[in-house]
Protein backbone atom coordinates (compact mmCIF):
# COMPACT_ATOMS: atom_id res chain seq x y z
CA UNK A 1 11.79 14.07 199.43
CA UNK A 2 13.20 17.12 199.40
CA UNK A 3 17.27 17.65 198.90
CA UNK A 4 17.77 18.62 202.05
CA UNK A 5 16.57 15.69 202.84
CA UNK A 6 18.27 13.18 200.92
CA UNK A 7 21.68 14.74 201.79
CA UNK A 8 20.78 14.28 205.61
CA UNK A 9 19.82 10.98 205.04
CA UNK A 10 23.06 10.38 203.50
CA UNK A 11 24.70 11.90 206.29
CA UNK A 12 23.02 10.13 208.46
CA UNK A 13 24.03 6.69 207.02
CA UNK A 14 27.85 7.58 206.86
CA UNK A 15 27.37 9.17 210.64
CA UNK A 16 25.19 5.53 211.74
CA UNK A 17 28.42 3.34 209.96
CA UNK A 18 31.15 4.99 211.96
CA UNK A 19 29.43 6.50 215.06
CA UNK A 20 30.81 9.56 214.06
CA UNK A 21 30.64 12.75 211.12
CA UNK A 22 33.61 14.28 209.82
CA UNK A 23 34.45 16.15 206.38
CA UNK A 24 36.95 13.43 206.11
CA UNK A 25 34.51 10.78 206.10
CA UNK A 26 32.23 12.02 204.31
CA UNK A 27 34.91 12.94 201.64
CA UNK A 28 36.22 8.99 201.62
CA UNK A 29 32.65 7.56 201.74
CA UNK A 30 31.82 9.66 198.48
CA UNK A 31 34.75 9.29 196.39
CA UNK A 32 33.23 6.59 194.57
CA UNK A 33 31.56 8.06 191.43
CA UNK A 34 28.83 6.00 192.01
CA UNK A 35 27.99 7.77 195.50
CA UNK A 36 25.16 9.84 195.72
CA UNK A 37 27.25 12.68 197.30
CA UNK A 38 30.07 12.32 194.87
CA UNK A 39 28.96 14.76 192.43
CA UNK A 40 28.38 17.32 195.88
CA UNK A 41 31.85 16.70 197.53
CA UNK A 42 33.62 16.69 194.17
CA UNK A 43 32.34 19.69 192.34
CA UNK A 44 35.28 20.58 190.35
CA UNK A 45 38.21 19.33 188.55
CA UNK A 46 41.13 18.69 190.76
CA UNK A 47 43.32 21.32 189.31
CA UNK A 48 40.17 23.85 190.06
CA UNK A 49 39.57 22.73 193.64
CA UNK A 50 43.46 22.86 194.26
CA UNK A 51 43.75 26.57 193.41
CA UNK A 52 40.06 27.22 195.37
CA UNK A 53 41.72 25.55 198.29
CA UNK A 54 45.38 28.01 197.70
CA UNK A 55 43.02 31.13 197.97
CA UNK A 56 41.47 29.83 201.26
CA UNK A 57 44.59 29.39 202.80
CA UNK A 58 45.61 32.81 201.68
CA UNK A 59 42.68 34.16 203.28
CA UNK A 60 43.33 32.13 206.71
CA UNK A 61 46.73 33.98 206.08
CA UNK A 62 45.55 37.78 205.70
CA UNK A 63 43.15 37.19 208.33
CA UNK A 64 45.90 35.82 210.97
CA UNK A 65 48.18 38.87 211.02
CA UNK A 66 47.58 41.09 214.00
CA UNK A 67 48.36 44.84 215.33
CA UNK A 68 48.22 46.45 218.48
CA UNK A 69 45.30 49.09 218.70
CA UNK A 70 45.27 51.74 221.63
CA UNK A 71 41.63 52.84 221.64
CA UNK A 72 42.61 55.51 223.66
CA UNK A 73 45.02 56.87 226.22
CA UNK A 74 44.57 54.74 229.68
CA UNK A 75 42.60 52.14 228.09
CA UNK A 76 43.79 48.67 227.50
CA UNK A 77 45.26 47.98 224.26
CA UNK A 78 43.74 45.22 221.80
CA UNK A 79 45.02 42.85 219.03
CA UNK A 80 43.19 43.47 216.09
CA UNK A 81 43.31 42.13 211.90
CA UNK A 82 45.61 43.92 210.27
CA UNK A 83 43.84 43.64 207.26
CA UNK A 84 39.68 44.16 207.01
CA UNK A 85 37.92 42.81 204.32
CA UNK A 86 36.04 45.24 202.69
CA UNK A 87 33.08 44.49 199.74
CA UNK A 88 32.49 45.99 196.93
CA UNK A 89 29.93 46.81 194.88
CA UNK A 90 31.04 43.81 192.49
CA UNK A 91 30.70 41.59 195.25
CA UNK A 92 34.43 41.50 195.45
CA UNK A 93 36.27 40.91 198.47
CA UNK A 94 39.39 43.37 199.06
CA UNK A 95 41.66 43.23 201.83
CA UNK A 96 42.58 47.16 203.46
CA UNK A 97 44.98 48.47 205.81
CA UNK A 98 43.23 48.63 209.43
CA UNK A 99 44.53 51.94 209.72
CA UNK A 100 42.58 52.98 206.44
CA UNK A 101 39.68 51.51 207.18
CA UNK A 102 39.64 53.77 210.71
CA UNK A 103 40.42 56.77 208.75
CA UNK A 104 37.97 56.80 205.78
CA UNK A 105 34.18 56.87 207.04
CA UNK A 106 32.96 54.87 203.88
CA UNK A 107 35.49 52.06 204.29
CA UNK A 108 34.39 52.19 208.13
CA UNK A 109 30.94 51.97 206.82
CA UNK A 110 31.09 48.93 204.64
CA UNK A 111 32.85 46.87 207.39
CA UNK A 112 30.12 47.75 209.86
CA UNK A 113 27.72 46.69 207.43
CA UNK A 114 29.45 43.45 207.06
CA UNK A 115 29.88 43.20 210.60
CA UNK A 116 25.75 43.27 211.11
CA UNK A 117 25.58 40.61 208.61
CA UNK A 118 27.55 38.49 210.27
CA UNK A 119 26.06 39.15 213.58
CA UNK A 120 22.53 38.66 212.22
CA UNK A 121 23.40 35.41 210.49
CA UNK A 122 24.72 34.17 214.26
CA UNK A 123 21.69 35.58 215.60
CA UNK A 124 19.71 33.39 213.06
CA UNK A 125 21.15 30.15 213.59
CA UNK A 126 22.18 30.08 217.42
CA UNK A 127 19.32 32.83 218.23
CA UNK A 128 16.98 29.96 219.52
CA UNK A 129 19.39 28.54 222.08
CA UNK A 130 19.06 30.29 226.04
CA UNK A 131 22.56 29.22 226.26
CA UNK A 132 23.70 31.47 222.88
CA UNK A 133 21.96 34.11 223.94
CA UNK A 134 23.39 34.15 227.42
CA UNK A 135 26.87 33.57 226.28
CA UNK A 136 26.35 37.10 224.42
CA UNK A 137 24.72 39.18 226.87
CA UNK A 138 27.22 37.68 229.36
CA UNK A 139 30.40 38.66 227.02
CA UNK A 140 28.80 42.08 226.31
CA UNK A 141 28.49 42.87 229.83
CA UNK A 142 32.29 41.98 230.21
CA UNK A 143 33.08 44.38 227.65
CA UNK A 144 30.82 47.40 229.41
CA UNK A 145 32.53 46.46 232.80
């Protein structure tokens, strides 16, 4: 059996005792160390998962701020992030000034780039569904109109 697998078996169980799956059940049906998803769900030392959980939260926060952009004059304005997230080459993630990113081309580049990731990872896993696919082409044509 493969570990794929085993952990949807597992998830299946907890999801077949409660009629339901959430994160929170699976976290309080594998806090016993004897679980076999305990080691999974509690990878790291409290102290280590606290401050993993502190930089999530200040990336929900970075993410949430928003500016006003005027694409151009007599079109409608947009909200936009503040702040882009921009890689670099160490696979570091590095939060920029929207208005920097607009202004230097290889900033602008690397954002695009992550942009087509993203896009081609949704393509990947909703890509199969009519629906997904109609939901896009319908939201794109919204944007052209």
């Amino acid at each position: 059996m493969s570990r794929e697998e085993g952990l949807r078996g597992h998830l299946d169980s907890i999801y077949r005792a409660h009629g339901r799956l959430t994160p929170e059940l699976v976290v309080a049906e594998a806090r016993p160390k004897d679980h076999p998803l305990h080691g999974i769900v509690f990878d790291r030392a409290p102290k280590e998962a606290a401050e993993s959980w502190y930089r999530h939260r200040a990336h929900e926060l970075i993410q949430s701020v928003r500016i006003v952009y005027q694409p151009a004059p007599g079109l409608e304005a947009r909200k936009v992030r503040a702040f882009h997230c921009v890689r670099t080459e160490a696979n570091e993630y590095l939060y920029e000034p929207a208005e920097k990113v607009a202004g230097d081309p290889f900033l602008s580049s690397l954002v695009l780039r992550d942009m087509e990731r993203e896009w081609k990872t949704l393509q990947r896993r909703y890509g199969d569904f009519e629906e997904f696919v109609s939901m896009v082409l319908g939201d794109i044509g919204e944007q052209a109109a």
